[in-house]
Protein backbone atom coordinates (compact mmCIF):
# COMPACT_ATOMS: atom_id res chain seq x y z
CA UNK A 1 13.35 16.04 6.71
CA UNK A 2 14.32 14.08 10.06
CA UNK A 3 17.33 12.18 10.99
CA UNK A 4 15.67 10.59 13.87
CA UNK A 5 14.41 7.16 14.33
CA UNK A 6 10.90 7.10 12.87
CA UNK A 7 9.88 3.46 13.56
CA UNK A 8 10.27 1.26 16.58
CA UNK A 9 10.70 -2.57 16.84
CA UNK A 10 9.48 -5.04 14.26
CA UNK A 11 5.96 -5.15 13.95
CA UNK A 12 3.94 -8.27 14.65
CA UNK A 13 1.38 -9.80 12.31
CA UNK A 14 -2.22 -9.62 14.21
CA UNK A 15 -4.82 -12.30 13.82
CA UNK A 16 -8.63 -11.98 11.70
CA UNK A 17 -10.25 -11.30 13.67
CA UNK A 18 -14.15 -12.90 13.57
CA UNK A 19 -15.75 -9.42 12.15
CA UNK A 20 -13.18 -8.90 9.89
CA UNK A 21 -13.12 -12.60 8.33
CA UNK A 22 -17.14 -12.44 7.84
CA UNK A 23 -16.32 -8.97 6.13
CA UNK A 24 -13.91 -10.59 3.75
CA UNK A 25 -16.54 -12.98 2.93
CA UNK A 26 -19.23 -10.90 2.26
CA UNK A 27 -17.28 -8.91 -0.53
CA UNK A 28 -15.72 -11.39 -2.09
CA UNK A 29 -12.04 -11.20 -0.89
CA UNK A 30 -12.38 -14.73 1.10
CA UNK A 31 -12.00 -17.70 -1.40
CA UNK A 32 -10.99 -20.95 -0.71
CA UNK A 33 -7.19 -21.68 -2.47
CA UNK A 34 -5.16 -24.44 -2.62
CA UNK A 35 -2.10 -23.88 -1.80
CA UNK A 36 -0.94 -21.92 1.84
CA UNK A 37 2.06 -19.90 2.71
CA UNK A 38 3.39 -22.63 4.74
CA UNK A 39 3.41 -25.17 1.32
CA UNK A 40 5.65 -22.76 -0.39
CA UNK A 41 8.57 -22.90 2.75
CA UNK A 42 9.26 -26.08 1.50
CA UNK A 43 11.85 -25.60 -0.66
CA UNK A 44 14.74 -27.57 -0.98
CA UNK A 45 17.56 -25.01 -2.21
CA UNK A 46 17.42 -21.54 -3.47
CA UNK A 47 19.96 -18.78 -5.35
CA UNK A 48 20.14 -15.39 -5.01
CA UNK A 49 18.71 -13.29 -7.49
CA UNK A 50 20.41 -10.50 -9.07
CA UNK A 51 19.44 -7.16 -11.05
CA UNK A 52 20.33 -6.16 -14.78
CA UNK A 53 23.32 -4.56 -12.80
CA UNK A 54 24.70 -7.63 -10.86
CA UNK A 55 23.33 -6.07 -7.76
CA UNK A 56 21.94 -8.14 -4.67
CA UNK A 57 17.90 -7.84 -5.13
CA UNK A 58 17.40 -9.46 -1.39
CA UNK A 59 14.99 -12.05 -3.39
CA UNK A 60 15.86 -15.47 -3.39
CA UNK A 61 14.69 -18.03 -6.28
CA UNK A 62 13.34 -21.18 -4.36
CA UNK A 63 13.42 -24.29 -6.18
CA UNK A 64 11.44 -28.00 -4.91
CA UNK A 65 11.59 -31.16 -5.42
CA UNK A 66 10.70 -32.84 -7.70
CA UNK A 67 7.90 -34.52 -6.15
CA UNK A 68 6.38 -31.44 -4.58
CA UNK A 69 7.24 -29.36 -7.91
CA UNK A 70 3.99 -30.64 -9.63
CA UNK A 71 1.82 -30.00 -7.14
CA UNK A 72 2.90 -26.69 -6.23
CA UNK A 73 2.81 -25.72 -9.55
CA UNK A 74 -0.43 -26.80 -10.19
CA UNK A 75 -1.72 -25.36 -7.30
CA UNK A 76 -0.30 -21.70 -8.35
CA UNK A 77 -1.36 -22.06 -11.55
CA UNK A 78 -5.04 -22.42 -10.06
CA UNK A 79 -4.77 -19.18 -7.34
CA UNK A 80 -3.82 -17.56 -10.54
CA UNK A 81 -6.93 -18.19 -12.05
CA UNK A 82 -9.04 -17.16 -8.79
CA UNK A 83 -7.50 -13.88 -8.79
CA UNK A 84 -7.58 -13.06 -12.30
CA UNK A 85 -10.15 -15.05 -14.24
CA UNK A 86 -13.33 -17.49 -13.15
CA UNK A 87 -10.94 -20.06 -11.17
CA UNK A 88 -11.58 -23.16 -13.88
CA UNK A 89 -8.76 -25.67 -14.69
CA UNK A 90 -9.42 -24.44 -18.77
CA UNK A 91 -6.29 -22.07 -18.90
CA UNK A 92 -3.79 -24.12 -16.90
CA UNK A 93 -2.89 -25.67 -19.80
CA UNK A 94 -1.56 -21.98 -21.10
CA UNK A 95 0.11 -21.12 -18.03
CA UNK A 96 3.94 -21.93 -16.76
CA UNK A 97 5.23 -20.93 -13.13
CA UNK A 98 8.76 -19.55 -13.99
CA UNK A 99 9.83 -18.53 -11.16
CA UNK A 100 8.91 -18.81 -7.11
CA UNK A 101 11.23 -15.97 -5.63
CA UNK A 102 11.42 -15.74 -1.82
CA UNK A 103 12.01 -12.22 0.41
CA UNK A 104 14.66 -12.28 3.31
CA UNK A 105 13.69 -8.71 4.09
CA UNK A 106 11.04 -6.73 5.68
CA UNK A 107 8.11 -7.76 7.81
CA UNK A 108 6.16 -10.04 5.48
CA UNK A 109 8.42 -12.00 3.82
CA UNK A 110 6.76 -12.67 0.93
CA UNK A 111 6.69 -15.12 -2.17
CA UNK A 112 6.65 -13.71 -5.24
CA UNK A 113 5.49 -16.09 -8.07
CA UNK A 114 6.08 -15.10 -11.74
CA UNK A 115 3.42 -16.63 -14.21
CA UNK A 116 4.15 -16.66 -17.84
CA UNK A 117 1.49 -17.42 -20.90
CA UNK A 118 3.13 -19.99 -23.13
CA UNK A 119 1.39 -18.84 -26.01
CA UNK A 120 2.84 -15.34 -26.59
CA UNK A 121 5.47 -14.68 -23.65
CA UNK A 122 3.20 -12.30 -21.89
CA UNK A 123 3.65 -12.74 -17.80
CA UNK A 124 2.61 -11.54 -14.85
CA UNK A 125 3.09 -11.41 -10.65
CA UNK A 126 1.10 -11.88 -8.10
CA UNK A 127 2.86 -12.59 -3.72
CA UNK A 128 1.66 -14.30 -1.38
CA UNK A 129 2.02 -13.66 2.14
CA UNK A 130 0.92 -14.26 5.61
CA UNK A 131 -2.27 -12.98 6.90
CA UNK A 132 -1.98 -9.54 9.03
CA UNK A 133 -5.23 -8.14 9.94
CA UNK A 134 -3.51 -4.71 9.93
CA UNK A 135 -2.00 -5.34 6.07
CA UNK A 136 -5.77 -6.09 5.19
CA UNK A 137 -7.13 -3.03 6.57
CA UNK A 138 -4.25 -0.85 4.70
CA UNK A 139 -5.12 -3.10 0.91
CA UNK A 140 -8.86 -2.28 2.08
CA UNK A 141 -8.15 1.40 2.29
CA UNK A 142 -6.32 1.53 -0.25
CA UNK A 143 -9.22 -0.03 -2.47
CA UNK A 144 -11.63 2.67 -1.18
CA UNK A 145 -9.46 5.89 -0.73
CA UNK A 146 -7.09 5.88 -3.28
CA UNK A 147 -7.40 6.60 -7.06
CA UNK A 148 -6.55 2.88 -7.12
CA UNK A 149 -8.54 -0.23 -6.56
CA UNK A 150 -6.54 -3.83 -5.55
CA UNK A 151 -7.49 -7.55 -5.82
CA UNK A 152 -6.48 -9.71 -3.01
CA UNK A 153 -7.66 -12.79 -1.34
CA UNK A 154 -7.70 -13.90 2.63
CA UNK A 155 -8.10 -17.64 3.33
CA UNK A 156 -7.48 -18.59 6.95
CA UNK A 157 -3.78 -17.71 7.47
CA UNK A 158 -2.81 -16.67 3.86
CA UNK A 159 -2.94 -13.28 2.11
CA UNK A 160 -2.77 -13.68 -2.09
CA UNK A 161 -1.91 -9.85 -3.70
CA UNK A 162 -1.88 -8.95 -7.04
CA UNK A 163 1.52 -7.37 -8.20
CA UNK A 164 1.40 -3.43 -8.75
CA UNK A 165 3.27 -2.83 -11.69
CA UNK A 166 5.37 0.51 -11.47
CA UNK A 167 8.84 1.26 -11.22
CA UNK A 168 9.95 1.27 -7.69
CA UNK A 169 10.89 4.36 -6.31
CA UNK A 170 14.38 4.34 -5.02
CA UNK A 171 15.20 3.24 -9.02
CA UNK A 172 12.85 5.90 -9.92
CA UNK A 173 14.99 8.65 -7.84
CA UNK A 174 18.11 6.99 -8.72
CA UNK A 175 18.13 6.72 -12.31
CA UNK A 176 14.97 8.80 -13.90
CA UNK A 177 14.86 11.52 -11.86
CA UNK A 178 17.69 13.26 -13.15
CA UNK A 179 16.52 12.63 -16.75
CA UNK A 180 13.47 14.55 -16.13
CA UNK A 181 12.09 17.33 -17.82
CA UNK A 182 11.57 20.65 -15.51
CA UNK A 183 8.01 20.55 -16.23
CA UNK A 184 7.69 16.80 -15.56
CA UNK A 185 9.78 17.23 -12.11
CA UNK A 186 7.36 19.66 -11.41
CA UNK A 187 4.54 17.57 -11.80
CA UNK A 188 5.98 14.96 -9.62
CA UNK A 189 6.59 17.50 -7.12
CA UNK A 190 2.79 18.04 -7.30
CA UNK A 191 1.86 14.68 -6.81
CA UNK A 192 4.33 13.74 -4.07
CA UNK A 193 2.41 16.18 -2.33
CA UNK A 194 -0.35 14.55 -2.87
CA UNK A 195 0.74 11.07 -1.81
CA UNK A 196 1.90 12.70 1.13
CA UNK A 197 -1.16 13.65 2.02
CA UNK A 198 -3.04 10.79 1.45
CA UNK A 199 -0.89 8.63 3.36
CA UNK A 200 -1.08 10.68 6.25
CA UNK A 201 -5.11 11.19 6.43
CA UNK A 202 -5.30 7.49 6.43
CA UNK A 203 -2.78 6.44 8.45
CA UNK A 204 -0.37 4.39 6.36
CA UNK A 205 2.70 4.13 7.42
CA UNK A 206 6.37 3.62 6.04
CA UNK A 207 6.39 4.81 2.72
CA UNK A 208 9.68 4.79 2.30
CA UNK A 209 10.89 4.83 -1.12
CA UNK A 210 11.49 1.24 -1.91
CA UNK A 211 8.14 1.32 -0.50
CA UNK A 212 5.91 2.79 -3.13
CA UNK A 213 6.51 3.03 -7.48
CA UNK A 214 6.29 5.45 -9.88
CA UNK A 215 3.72 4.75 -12.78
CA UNK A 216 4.28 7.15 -16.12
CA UNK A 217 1.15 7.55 -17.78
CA UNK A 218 1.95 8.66 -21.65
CA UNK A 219 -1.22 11.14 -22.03
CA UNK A 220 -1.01 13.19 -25.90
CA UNK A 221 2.47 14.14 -25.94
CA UNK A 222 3.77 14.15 -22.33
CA UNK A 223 4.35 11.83 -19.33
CA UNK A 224 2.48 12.37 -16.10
CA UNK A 225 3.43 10.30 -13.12
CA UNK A 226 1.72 8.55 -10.56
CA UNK A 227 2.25 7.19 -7.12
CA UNK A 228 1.18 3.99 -5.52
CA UNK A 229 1.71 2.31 -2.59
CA UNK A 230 2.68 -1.07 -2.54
CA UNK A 231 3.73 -2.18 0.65
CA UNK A 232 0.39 -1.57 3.52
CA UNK A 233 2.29 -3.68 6.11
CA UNK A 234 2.60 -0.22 8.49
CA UNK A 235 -1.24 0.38 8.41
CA UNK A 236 -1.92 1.95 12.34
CA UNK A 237 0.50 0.85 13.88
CA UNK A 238 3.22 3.27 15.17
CA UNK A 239 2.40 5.79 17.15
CA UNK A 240 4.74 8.47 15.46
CA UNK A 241 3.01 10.70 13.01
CA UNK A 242 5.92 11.56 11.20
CA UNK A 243 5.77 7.74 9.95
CA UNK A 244 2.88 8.40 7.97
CA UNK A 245 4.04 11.57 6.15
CA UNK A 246 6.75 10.22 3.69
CA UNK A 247 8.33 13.81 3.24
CA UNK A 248 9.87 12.85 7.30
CA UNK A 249 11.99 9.70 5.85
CA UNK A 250 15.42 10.47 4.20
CA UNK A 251 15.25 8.15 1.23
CA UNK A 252 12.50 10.17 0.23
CA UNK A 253 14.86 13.89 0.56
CA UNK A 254 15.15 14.22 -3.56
CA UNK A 255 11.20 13.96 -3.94
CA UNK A 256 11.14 16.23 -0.97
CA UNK A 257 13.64 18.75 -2.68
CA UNK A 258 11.83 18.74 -5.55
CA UNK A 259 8.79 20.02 -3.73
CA UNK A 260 10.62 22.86 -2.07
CA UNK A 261 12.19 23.98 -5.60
CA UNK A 262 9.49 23.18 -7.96
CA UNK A 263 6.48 24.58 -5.56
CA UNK A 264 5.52 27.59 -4.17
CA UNK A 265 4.15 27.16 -0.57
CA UNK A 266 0.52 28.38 -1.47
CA UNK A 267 0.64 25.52 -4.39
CA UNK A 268 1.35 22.85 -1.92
CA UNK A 269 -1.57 24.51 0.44
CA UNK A 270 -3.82 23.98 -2.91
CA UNK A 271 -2.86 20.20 -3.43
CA UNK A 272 -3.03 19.15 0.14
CA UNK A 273 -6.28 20.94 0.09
CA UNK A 274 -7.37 19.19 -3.13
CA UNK A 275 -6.52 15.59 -1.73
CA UNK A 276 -8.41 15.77 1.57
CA UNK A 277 -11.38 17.14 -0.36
CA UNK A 278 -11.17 13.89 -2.88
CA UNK A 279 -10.59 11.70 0.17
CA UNK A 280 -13.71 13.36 1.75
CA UNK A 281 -15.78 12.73 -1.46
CA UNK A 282 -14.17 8.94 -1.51
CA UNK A 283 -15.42 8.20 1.81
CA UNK A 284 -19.21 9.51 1.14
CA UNK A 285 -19.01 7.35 -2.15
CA UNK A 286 -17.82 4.07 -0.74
CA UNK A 287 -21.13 4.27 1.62
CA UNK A 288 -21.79 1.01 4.19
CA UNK A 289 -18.92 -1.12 2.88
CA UNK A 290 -16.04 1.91 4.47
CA UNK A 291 -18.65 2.33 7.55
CA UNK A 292 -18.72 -1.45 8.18
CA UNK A 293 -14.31 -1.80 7.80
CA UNK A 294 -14.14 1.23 10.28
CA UNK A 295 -16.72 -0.20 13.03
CA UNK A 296 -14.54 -3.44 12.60
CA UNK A 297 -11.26 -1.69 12.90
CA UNK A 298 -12.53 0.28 16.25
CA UNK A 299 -12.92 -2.91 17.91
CA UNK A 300 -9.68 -4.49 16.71
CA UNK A 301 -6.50 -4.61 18.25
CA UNK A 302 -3.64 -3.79 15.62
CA UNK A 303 -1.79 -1.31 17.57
CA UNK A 304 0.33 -1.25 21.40
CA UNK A 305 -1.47 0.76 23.45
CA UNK A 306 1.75 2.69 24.02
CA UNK A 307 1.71 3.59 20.28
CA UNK A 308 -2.23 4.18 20.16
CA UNK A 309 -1.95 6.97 22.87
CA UNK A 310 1.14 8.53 21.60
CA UNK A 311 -0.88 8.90 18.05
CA UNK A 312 -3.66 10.11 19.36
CA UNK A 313 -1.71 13.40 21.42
CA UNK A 314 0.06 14.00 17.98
CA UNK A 315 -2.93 13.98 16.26
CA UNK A 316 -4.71 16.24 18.75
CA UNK A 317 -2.07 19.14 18.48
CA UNK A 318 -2.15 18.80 14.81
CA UNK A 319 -6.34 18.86 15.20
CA UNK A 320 -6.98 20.47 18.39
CA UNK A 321 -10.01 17.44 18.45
CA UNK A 322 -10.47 16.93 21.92
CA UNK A 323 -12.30 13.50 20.64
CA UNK A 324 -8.50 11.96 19.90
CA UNK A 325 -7.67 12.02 23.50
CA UNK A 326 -10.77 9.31 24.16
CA UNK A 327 -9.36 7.07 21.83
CA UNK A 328 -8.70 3.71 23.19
CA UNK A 329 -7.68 1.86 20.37
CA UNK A 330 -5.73 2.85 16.75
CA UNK A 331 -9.05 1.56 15.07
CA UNK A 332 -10.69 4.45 16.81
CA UNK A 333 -8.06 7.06 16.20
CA UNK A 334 -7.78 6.30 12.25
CA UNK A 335 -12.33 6.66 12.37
CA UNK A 336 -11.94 10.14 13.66
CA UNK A 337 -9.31 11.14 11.36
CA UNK A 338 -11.36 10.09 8.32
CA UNK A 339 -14.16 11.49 9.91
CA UNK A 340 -12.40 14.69 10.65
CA UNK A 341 -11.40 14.77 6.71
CA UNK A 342 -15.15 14.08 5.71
CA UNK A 343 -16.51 16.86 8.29
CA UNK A 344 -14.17 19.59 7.35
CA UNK A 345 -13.17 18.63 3.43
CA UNK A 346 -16.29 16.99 2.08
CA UNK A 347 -17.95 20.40 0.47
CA UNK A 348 -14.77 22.47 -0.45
CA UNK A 349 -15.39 23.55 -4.32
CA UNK A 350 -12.80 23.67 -6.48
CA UNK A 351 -13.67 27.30 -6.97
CA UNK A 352 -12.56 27.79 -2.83
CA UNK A 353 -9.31 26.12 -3.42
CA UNK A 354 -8.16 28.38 -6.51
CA UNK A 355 -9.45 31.13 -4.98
CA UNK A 356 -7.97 30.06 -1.86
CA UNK A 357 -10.66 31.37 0.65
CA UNK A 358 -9.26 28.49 2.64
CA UNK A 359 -5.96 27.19 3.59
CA UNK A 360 -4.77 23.89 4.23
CA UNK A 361 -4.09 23.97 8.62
């Protein structure tokens, strides 16, 4: 755990570049919508919106006129269908926008539009956002590398994401954690680990706790826990490596004390060790589509060069891969990493890793 500043300024949003938007196209994550982020600034008046606990939530709920209120509506009700159904006009007639909420905080600044079935109650979220080329690469990598996979759309300087449903972490640490049982704080110990890991051999950034949820998975007669990511807004882009192991950031020190008291240090060798061989076997599996994202992101410019060469050192005395010090660009630096993983992880057994014949560097 670190006290000292892990990120740096506010990172800017970086353009699609031409590769990348003919990617998009070709697997089916650029679709024409009808409604931009732009249309949804203008509101005419908004409230703050507050938790169970009267608590600030930094959302605000937007309201419009009525004159653009139809429209708008209409329109969400339609991106709705793109993401989640065929994109006819045949269940609009089921569907009511409660709520358009609006983020003051963070990078992205998103909307966050709450879609309700009239017929039995049941609703839904999906945000929209503007387009960062570096967001895109993270919700790509995500799709591939994770145990996870994500619907979003790009069309020209929008980004539509579908909501991850979880319970957000600092809640999660707050107010479940100490209800836990000892074996179930054990197995989140495990899989923090894992997270950990994960994040850091893909370079994702941030993960702050408010940055990822919790998802309990009822399995026979216990709870297991997952973690996801839900904010890919820091994908390569600082040039600290501690920003892309969560265990560094102090509103993640309870997850991080549960590790130290829950795990022996040869059982967190074993699950790092684990999670860079899946990652290995997740790259081989996702074939030319990951191969065509990386040759894009190599080219790309989503990174300072500042931050790129700072990366690249720390990466090099955590590697010893002479490569790292060519790297020009973070695209480059985030190829050899994965590469790295895929070189040295992709034929570990799971017989090796019990029998530890190998350790985790």
């Amino acid at each position: 755990m670190s006290e000292e500043r892990l990120m740096s300024k506010k990172k800017p949003a970086y353009p699609v570049i031409k590769r990348l938007d003919d990617y998009l196209e070709r697997y089916n994550r650029k679709i024409e919508i009808p409604i931009f982020y732009e249309d949804l600034l203008r509101f005419s008046g908004s409230v703050t919106v507050y938790d169970t606990n009267d608590k600030d939530t930094l959302w605000i709920r937007v309201y419009y006129s009525e004159f653009d209120r139809k429209e708008i509506d209409d329109s969400l009700k339609r991106v709705y269908s793109i993401l989640h159904s065929d994109g006819s006009n045949n269940i609009h007639q089921y569907l009511n926008v409660d709520a358009v909420d609006f983020c003051t905080f963070g990078n992205s600044k998103p909307f966050r539009i709450k879609i309700r079935n009239i017929l039995n109650d049941n609703f839904t979220y999906f945000y929209i956002k503007k387009t960062d080329a570096s967001r895109i690469y993270g919700l790509e990598l995500e799709h591939m590398l994770s145990p996870y996979n994500l619907n979003f759309l790009v069309y020209k300087d929008t980004l539509i994401e579908e909501h991850i449903a979880g319970i957000p972490g600092d809640e999660f640490i707050k107010t479940m954690l100490p209800k836990c049982s000892e074996p179930e704080k054990a197995q989140l110990a495990k899989e923090f680990v894992k997270f950990n890991e994960r994040c850091m051999i893909r370079l994702l950034g941030d993960m702050r706790s408010y940055n990822y949820v919790i998802v309990p998975v009822h399995d026979f007669d216990h709870v297991v826990y997952r973690i996801r990511a839900i904010d890919f807004d820091q994908q390569c882009f600082e040039g600290k490596l501690k920003v892309y192991r969560p265990q560094f950031f102090k509103e993640n020190f309870q997850m991080v004390e549960l590790v130290r008291k829950k795990l022996l240090t040869d059982s967190v060798d074993q699950y790092k060790l684990e999670e860079r061989s899946i990652v290995a076997k997740r790259i081989l599996s996702s074939g030319n589509r990951i191969k065509k994202l990386r040759s894009i992101c190599k080219a790309d410019r989503i990174s300072t060069p500042e931050n790129t060469a700072m990366l690249r050192e720390h990466i090099y005395e955590l590697t010893l891969d002479l490569n790292f010090k060519k790297c020009k660009t973070m695209g480059q630096v985030l190829d050899l990493a994965l590469n790295f993983v895929r070189r040295n992880y992709e034929d570990v057994s799971m017989k090796q890793i019990i029998e530890q014949n190998i350790k985790a560097p």
